[in-house]
Protein backbone atom coordinates (compact mmCIF):
# COMPACT_ATOMS: atom_id res chain seq x y z
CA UNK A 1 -23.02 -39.55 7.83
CA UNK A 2 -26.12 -38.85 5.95
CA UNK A 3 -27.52 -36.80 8.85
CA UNK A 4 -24.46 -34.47 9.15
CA UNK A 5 -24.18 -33.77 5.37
CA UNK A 6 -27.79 -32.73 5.74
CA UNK A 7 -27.45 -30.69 8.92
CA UNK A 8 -24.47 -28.41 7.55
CA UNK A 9 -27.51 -27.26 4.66
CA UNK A 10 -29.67 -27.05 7.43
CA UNK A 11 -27.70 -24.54 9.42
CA UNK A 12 -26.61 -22.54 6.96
CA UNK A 13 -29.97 -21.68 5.82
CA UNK A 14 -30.96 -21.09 9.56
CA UNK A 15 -28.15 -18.66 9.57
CA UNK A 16 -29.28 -16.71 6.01
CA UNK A 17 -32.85 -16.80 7.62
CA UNK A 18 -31.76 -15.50 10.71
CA UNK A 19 -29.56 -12.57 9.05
CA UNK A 20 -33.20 -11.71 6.96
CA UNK A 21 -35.19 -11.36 9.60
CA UNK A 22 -33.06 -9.63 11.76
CA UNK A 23 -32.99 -7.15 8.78
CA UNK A 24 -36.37 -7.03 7.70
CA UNK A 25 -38.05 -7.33 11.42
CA UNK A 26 -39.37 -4.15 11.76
CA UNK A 27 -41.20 -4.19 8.87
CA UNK A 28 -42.14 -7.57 9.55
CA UNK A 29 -43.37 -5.83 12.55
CA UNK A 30 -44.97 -3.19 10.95
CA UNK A 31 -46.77 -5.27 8.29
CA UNK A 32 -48.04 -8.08 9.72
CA UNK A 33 -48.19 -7.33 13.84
CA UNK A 34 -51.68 -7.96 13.67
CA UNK A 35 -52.14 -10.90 11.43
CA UNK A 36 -49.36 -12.79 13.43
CA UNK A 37 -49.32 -13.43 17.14
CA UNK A 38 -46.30 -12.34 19.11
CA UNK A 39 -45.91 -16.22 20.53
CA UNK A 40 -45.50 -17.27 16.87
CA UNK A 41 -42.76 -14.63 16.38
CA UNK A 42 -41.16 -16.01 19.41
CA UNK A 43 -41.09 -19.63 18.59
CA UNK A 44 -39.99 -18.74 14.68
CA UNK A 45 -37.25 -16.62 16.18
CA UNK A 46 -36.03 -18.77 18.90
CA UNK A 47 -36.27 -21.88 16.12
CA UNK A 48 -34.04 -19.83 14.12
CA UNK A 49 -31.66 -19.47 17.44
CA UNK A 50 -31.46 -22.43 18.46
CA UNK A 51 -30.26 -24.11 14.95
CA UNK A 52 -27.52 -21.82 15.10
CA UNK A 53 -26.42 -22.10 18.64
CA UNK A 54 -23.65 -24.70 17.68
CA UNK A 55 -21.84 -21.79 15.32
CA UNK A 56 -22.74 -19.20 17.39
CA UNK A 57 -21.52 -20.60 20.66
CA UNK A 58 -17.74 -20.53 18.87
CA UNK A 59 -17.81 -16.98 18.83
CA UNK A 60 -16.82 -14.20 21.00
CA UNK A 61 -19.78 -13.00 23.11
CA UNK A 62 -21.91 -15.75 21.36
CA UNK A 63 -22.94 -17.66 24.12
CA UNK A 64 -24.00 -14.05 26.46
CA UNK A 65 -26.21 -13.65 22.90
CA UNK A 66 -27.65 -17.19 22.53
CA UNK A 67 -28.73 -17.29 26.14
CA UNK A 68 -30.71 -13.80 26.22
CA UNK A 69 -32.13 -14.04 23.12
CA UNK A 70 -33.61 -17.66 23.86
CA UNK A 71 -34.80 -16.09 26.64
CA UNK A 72 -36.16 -13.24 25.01
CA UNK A 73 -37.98 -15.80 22.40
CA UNK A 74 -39.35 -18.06 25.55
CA UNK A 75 -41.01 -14.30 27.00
CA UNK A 76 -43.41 -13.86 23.69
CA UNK A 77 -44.02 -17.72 22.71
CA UNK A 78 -45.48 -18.05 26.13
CA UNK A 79 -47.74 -15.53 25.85
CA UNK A 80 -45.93 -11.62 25.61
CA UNK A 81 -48.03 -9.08 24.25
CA UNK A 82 -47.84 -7.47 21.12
CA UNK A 83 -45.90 -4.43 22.14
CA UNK A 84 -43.24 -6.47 23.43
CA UNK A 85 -42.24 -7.53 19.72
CA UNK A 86 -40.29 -3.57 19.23
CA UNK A 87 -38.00 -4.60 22.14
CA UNK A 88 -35.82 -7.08 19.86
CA UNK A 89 -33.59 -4.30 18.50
CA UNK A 90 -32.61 -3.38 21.61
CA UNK A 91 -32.13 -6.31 23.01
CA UNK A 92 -29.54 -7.40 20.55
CA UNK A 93 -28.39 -3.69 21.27
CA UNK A 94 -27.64 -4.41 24.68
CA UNK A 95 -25.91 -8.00 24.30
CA UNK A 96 -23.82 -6.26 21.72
CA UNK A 97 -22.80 -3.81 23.96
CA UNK A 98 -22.44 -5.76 27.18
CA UNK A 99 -19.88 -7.93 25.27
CA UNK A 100 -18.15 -5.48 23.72
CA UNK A 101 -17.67 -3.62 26.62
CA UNK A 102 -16.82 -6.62 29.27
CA UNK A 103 -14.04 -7.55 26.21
CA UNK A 104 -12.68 -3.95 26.65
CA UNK A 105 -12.38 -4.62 30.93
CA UNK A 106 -11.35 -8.72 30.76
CA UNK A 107 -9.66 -8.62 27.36
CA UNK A 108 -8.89 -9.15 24.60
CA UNK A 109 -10.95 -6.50 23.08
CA UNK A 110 -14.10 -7.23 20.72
CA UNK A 111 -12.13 -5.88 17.58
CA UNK A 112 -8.95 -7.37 18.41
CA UNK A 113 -10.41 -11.05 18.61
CA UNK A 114 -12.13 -10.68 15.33
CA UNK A 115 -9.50 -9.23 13.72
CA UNK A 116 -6.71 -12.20 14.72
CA UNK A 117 -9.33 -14.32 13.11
CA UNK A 118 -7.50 -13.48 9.96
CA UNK A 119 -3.91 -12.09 11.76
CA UNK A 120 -3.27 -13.72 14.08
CA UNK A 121 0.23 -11.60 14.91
CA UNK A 122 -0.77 -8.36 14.85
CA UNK A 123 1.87 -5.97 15.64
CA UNK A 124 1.25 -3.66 18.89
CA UNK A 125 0.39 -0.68 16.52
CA UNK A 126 -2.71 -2.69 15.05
CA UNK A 127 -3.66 -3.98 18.55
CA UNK A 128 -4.00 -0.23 19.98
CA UNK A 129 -6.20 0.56 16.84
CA UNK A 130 -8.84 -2.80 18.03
CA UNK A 131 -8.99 -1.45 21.20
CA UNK A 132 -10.42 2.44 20.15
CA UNK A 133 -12.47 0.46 16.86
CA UNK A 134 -13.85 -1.43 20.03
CA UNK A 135 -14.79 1.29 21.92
CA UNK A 136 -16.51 3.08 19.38
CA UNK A 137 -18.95 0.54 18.73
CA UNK A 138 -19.26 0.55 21.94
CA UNK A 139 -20.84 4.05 22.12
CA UNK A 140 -22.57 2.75 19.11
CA UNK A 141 -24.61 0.14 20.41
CA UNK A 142 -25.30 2.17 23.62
CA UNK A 143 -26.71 5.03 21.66
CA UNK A 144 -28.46 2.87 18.98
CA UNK A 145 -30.01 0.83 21.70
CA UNK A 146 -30.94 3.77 23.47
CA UNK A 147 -32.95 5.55 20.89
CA UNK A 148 -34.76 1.66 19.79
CA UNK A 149 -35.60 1.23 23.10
CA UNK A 150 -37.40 4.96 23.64
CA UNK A 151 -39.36 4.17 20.41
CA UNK A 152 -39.86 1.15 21.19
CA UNK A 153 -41.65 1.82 25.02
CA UNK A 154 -43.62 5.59 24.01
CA UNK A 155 -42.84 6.43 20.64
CA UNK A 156 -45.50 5.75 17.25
CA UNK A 157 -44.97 2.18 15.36
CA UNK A 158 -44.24 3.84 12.09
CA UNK A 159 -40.92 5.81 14.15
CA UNK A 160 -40.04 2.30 15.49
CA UNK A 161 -39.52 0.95 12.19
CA UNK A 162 -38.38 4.08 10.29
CA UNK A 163 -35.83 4.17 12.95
CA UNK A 164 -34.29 -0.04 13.00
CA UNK A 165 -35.15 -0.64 9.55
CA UNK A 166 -33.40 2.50 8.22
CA UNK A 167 -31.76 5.11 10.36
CA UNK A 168 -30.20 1.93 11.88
CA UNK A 169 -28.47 0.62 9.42
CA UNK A 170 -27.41 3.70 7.29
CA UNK A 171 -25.38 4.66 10.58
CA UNK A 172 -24.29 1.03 10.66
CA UNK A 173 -22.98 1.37 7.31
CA UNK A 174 -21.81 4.64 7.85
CA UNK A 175 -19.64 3.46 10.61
CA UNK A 176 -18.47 0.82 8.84
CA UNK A 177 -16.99 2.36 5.88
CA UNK A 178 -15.73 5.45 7.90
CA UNK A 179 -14.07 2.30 9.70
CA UNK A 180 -12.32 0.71 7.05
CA UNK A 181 -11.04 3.81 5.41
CA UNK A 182 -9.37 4.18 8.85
CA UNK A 183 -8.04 0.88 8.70
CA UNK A 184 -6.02 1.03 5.45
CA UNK A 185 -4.98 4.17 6.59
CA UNK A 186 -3.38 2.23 9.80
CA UNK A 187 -2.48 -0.83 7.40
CA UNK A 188 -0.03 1.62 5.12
CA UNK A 189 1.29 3.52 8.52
CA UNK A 190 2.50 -0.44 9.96
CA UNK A 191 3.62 -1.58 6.63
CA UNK A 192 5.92 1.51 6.35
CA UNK A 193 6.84 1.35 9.87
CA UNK A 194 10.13 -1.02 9.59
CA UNK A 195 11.05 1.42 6.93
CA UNK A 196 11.02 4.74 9.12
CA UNK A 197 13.21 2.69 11.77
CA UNK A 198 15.03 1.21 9.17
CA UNK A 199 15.95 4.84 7.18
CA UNK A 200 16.67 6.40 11.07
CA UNK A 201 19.49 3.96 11.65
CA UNK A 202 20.55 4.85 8.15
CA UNK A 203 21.06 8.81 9.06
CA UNK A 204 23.47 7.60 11.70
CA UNK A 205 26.06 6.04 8.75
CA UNK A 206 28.56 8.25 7.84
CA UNK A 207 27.89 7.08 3.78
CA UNK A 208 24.52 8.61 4.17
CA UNK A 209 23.28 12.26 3.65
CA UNK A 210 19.66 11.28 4.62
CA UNK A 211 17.44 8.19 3.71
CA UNK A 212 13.81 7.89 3.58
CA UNK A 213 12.04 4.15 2.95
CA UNK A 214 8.97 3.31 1.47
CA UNK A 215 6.83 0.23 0.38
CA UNK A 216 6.04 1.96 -2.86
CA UNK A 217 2.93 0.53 -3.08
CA UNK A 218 4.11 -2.96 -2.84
CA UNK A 219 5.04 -5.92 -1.09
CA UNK A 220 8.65 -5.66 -1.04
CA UNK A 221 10.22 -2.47 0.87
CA UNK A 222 12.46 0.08 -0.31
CA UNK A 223 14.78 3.05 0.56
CA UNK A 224 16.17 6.15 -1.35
CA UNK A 225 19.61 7.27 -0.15
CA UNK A 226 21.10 10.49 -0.99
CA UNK A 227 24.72 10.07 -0.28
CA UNK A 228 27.70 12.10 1.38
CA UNK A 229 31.11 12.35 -0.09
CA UNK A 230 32.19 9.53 1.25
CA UNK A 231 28.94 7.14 0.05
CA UNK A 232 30.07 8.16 -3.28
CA UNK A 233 34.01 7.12 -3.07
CA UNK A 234 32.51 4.11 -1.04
CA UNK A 235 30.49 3.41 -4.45
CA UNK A 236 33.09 3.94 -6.35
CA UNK A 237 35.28 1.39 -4.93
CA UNK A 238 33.29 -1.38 -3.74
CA UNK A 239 30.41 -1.01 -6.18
CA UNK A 240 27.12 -1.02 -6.01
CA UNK A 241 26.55 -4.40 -4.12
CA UNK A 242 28.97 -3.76 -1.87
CA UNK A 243 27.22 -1.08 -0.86
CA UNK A 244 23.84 -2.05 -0.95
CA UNK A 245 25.28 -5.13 1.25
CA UNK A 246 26.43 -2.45 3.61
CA UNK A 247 23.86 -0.41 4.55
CA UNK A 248 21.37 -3.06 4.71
CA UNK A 249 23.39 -4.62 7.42
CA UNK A 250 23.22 -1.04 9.18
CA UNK A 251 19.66 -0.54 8.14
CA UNK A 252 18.39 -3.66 9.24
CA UNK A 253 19.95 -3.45 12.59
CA UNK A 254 18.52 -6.32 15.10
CA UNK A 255 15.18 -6.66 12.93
CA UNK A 256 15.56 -8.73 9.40
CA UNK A 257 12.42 -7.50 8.01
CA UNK A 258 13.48 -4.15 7.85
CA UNK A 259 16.25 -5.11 5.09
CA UNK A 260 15.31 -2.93 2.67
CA UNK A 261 14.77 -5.03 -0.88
CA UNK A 262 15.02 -2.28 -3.39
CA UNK A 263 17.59 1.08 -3.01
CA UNK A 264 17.65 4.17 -5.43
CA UNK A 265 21.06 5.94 -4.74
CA UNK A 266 20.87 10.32 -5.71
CA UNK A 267 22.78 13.30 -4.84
CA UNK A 268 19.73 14.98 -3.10
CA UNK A 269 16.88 13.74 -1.58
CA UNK A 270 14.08 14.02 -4.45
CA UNK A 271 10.22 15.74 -2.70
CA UNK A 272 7.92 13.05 -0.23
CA UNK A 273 5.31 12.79 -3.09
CA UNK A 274 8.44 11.48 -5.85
CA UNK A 275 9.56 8.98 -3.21
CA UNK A 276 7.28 6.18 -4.15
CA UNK A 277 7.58 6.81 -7.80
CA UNK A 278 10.99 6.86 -7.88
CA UNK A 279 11.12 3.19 -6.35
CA UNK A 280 8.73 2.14 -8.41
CA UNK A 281 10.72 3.36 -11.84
CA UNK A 282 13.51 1.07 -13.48
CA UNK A 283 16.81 2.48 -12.42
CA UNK A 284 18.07 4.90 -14.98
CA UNK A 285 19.59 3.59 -18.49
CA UNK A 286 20.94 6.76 -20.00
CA UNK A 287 22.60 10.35 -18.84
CA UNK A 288 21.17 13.05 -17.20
CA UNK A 289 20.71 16.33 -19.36
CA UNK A 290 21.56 18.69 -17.34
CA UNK A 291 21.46 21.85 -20.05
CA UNK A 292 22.56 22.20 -24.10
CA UNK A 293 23.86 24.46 -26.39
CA UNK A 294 24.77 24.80 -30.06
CA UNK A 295 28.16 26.73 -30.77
CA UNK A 296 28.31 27.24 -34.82
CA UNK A 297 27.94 23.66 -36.05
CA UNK A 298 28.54 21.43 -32.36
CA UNK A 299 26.34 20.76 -30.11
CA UNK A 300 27.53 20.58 -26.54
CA UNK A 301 25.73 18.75 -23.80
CA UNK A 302 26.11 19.20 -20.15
CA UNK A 303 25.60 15.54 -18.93
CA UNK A 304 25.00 14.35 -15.24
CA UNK A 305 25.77 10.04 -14.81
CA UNK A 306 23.18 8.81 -12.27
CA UNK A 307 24.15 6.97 -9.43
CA UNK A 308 22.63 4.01 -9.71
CA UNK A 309 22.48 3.85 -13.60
CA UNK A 310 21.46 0.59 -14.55
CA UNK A 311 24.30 -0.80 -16.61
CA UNK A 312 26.79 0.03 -12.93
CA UNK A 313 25.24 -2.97 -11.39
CA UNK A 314 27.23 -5.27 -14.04
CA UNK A 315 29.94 -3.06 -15.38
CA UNK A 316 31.52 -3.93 -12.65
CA UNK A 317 30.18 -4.97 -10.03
CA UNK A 318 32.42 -3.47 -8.00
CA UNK A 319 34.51 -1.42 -9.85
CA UNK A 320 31.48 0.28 -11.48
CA UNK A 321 32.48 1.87 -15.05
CA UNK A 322 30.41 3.11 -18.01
CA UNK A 323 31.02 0.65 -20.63
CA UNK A 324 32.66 2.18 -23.75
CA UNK A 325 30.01 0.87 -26.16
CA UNK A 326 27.13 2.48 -24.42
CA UNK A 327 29.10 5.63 -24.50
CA UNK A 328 28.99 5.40 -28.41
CA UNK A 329 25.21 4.30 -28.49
CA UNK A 330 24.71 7.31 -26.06
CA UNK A 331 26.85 9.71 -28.91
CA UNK A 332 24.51 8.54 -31.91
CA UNK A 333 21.10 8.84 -29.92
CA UNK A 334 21.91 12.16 -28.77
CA UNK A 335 23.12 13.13 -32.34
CA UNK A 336 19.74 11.06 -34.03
CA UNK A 337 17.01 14.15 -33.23
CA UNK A 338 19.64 17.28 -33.42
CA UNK A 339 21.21 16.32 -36.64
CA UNK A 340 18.68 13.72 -38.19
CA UNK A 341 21.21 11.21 -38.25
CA UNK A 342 21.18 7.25 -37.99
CA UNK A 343 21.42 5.83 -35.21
CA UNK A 344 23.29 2.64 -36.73
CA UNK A 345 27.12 3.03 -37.24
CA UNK A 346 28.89 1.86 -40.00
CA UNK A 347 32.20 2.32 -38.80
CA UNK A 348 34.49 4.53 -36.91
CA UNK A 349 38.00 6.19 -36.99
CA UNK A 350 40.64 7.35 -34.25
CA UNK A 351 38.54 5.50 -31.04
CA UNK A 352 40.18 6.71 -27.97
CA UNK A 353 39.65 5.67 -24.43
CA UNK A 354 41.31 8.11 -22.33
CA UNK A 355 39.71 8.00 -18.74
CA UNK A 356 37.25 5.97 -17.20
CA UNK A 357 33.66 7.59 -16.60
CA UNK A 358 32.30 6.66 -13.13
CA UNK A 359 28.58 7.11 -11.53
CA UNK A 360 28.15 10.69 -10.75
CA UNK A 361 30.75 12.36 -13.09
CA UNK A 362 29.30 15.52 -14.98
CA UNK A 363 30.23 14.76 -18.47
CA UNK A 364 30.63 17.42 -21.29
CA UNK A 365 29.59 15.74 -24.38
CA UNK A 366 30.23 17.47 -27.97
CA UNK A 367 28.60 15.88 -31.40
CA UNK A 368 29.82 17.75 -34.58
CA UNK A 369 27.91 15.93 -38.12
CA UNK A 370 30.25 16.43 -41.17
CA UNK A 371 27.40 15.99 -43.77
CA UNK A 372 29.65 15.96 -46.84
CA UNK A 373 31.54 13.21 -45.21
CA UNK A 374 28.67 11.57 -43.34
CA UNK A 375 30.91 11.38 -40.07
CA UNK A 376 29.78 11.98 -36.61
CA UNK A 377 32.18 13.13 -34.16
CA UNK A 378 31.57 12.82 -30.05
CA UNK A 379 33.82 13.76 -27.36
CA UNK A 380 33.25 12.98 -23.67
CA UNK A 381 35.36 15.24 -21.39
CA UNK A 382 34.94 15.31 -17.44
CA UNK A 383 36.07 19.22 -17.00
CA UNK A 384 39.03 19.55 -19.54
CA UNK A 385 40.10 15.98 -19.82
CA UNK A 386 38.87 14.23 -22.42
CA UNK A 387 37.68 10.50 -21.81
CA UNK A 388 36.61 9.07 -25.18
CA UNK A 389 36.53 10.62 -28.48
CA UNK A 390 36.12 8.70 -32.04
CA UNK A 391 34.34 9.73 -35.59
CA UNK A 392 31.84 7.92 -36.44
CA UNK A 393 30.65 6.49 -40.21
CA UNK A 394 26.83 7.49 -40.18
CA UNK A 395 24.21 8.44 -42.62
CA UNK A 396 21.30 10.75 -42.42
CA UNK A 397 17.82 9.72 -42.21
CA UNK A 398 15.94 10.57 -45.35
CA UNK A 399 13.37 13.31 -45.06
CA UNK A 400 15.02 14.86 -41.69
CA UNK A 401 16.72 18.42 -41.22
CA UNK A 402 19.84 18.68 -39.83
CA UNK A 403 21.72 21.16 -38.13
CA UNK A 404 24.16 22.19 -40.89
């Protein structure tokens, strides 16, 4: 017992060890290539190996790695000269490559193996995408080997190690963050994938005008449906559950995980760039302005009810109506900034509730403030029936200016 908890240290400071040096080797090189023989490099080096040949053999293209490199570290501890030290680079070059381009003829590809290492069902989209990552580091290695190698057999010491202890890398880096930029790219274009199919199947239901889905920048998925004539008498009557329950049936079709989770019901489909923003708002708790105007002392608002206004989802389910008390809260926030009233009522006189107000209706609301009196009177008519009506016992706000 006391041996293995001492050999997992061990290894993993074989491994940091190994990562240093293979970064810092051609200055190592460069520095001290004459003060240390190239048969103590190789026994260092292949020390280094073989502690972390147990790990490495685990790996894909590990063992093709271990074996050459041993063998590379045998060549200078028994004797290699000097100049043989610069081939390293491109000797780890050329494993590199030879195993990531056997994975691209045998399969699975290099990218792909390292990548189900953390998902392990990637979807076919993703697995495409490992196989051109994979090839591109192929052409990597085979051009970064390359150049090592040509500095390495005829070019100057101080190119050598410009070139693997800085040129190297930077393109190494480079690579890698182009790379991952790439990837997120391909992440979002999976993620909203179930979505696409999901809002295509959507365009075929006769409810639906056109749908577009989106993950909104989250986990759970959504869709925005603008709706035809018959969506909306569909809403009316079976509310909005019922229809949510509907066309996420229809939009899930044969695949579960394209339910949408979160819908956003409109008249017309908003821009692309509003999409995301629009599932990411709370639905809607008030009117639609649609346009105002002040004739002698009433104002008269042109109001639009959304869709999928918040208070729908309750009031009823589904028989959705606009409750009669937000329709008074509504009448004494619109009158609050235009008339500098309160918006607390005391009272009220003559409440009437004529017609029912349903999502979509364009409302005419009127607000006349009888200072003297301190009454507010509202109105809702849907074109020239009136819905609701009552006068109102309110007081002005001190210090505010009123329309009269």
């Amino acid at each position: 017992m006391i041996g293995h908890g001492n050999d997992k240290p061990s290894r993993k400071l074989a491994n940091l060890l190994l990562v240093v040096v293979g970064v810092l080797y051609p200055f190592i090189v460069y520095l001290g290539g004459d003060a240390i023989p190239a048969p103590v490099f190789g026994l260092i080096l292949g020390a280094l190996w073989l502690v972390r040949a147990p790990a490495l053999i685990q790996q894909p293209g590990g063992r093709w790695m271990l074996g050459i490199a041993l063998a590379y570290c045998a060549v200078l501890a028994m004797g290699g000269h000097d100049k043989l030290l610069r081939w390293y680079p491109s000797i780890i070059c050329a494993v590199l490559f030879m195993a990531f381009a056997l994975s691209l003829r045998f399969g699975p590809p290099m990218i792909e193996r390292f990548a189900r290492l953390l998902e392990p069902d990637l979807p076919p989209a993703a697995i495409a995408y490992t196989r051109k990552v994979t090839w591109v580091w192929v052409a990597f290695f085979a051009i970064n080997g390359t150049c090592s190698a040509v500095l390495a057999g005829w070019g100057p010491l101080s190119w050598w190690t410009f070139y693997n202890g800085v040129i190297a890398y930077a393109a190494m880096g480079t690579l890698f963050a182009v790379e991952w930029l790439f990837r997120q790219r391909m992440r979002r274009r999976i993620r909203r994938a179930p979505m696409h199919a999901a809002a295509q199947r959507l365009n075929s239901h006769p409810w639906v005008a056109a749908a577009v889905g989106s993950h909104a920048g989250a986990p759970a998925p959504g869709m925005v449906v603008a709706l035809t004539a018959s969506g909306r008498i569909a809403l009316l009557r079976h509310g909005r559950a019922g229809l949510v329950s509907e066309l996420g049936q229809h939009a899930a079709g044969d695949d579960a995980l394209a339910t949408p989770l979160g819908w956003r019901f409109v008249d017309a489909m908003p821009e692309a760039a509003r999409i995301d923003l629009l599932l990411q708002a709370p639905l809607p708790t008030t009117a639609t302005v649609l346009s105002e105007r002040l004739e002698n002392d009433t104002y008269v608002l042109s109001l639009e009810l959304p869709l999928d206004l918040a208070c729908f989802a309750e009031h009823f389910p589904e028989a959705p109506v606009l409750p009669g008390v937000l329709q008074i809260a509504w009448a004494l926030a619109f009158a609050a900034p235009r008339f500098g009233t309160s918006t607390t009522c005391r009272g009220m006189d003559q409440l009437k509730f004529q017609r029912l107000l349903r999502p979509g209706d364009q409302v005419q609301l009127t607000l006349r403030y009888d200072a003297a009196a301190g009454r507010l009177h509202f109105a809702y008519r849907v074109g020239d029936a009136t819905c609701s009506s009552a006068h109102l016992r309110v007081g002005t706000v001190p210090g505010t200016i009123h329309a009269q």
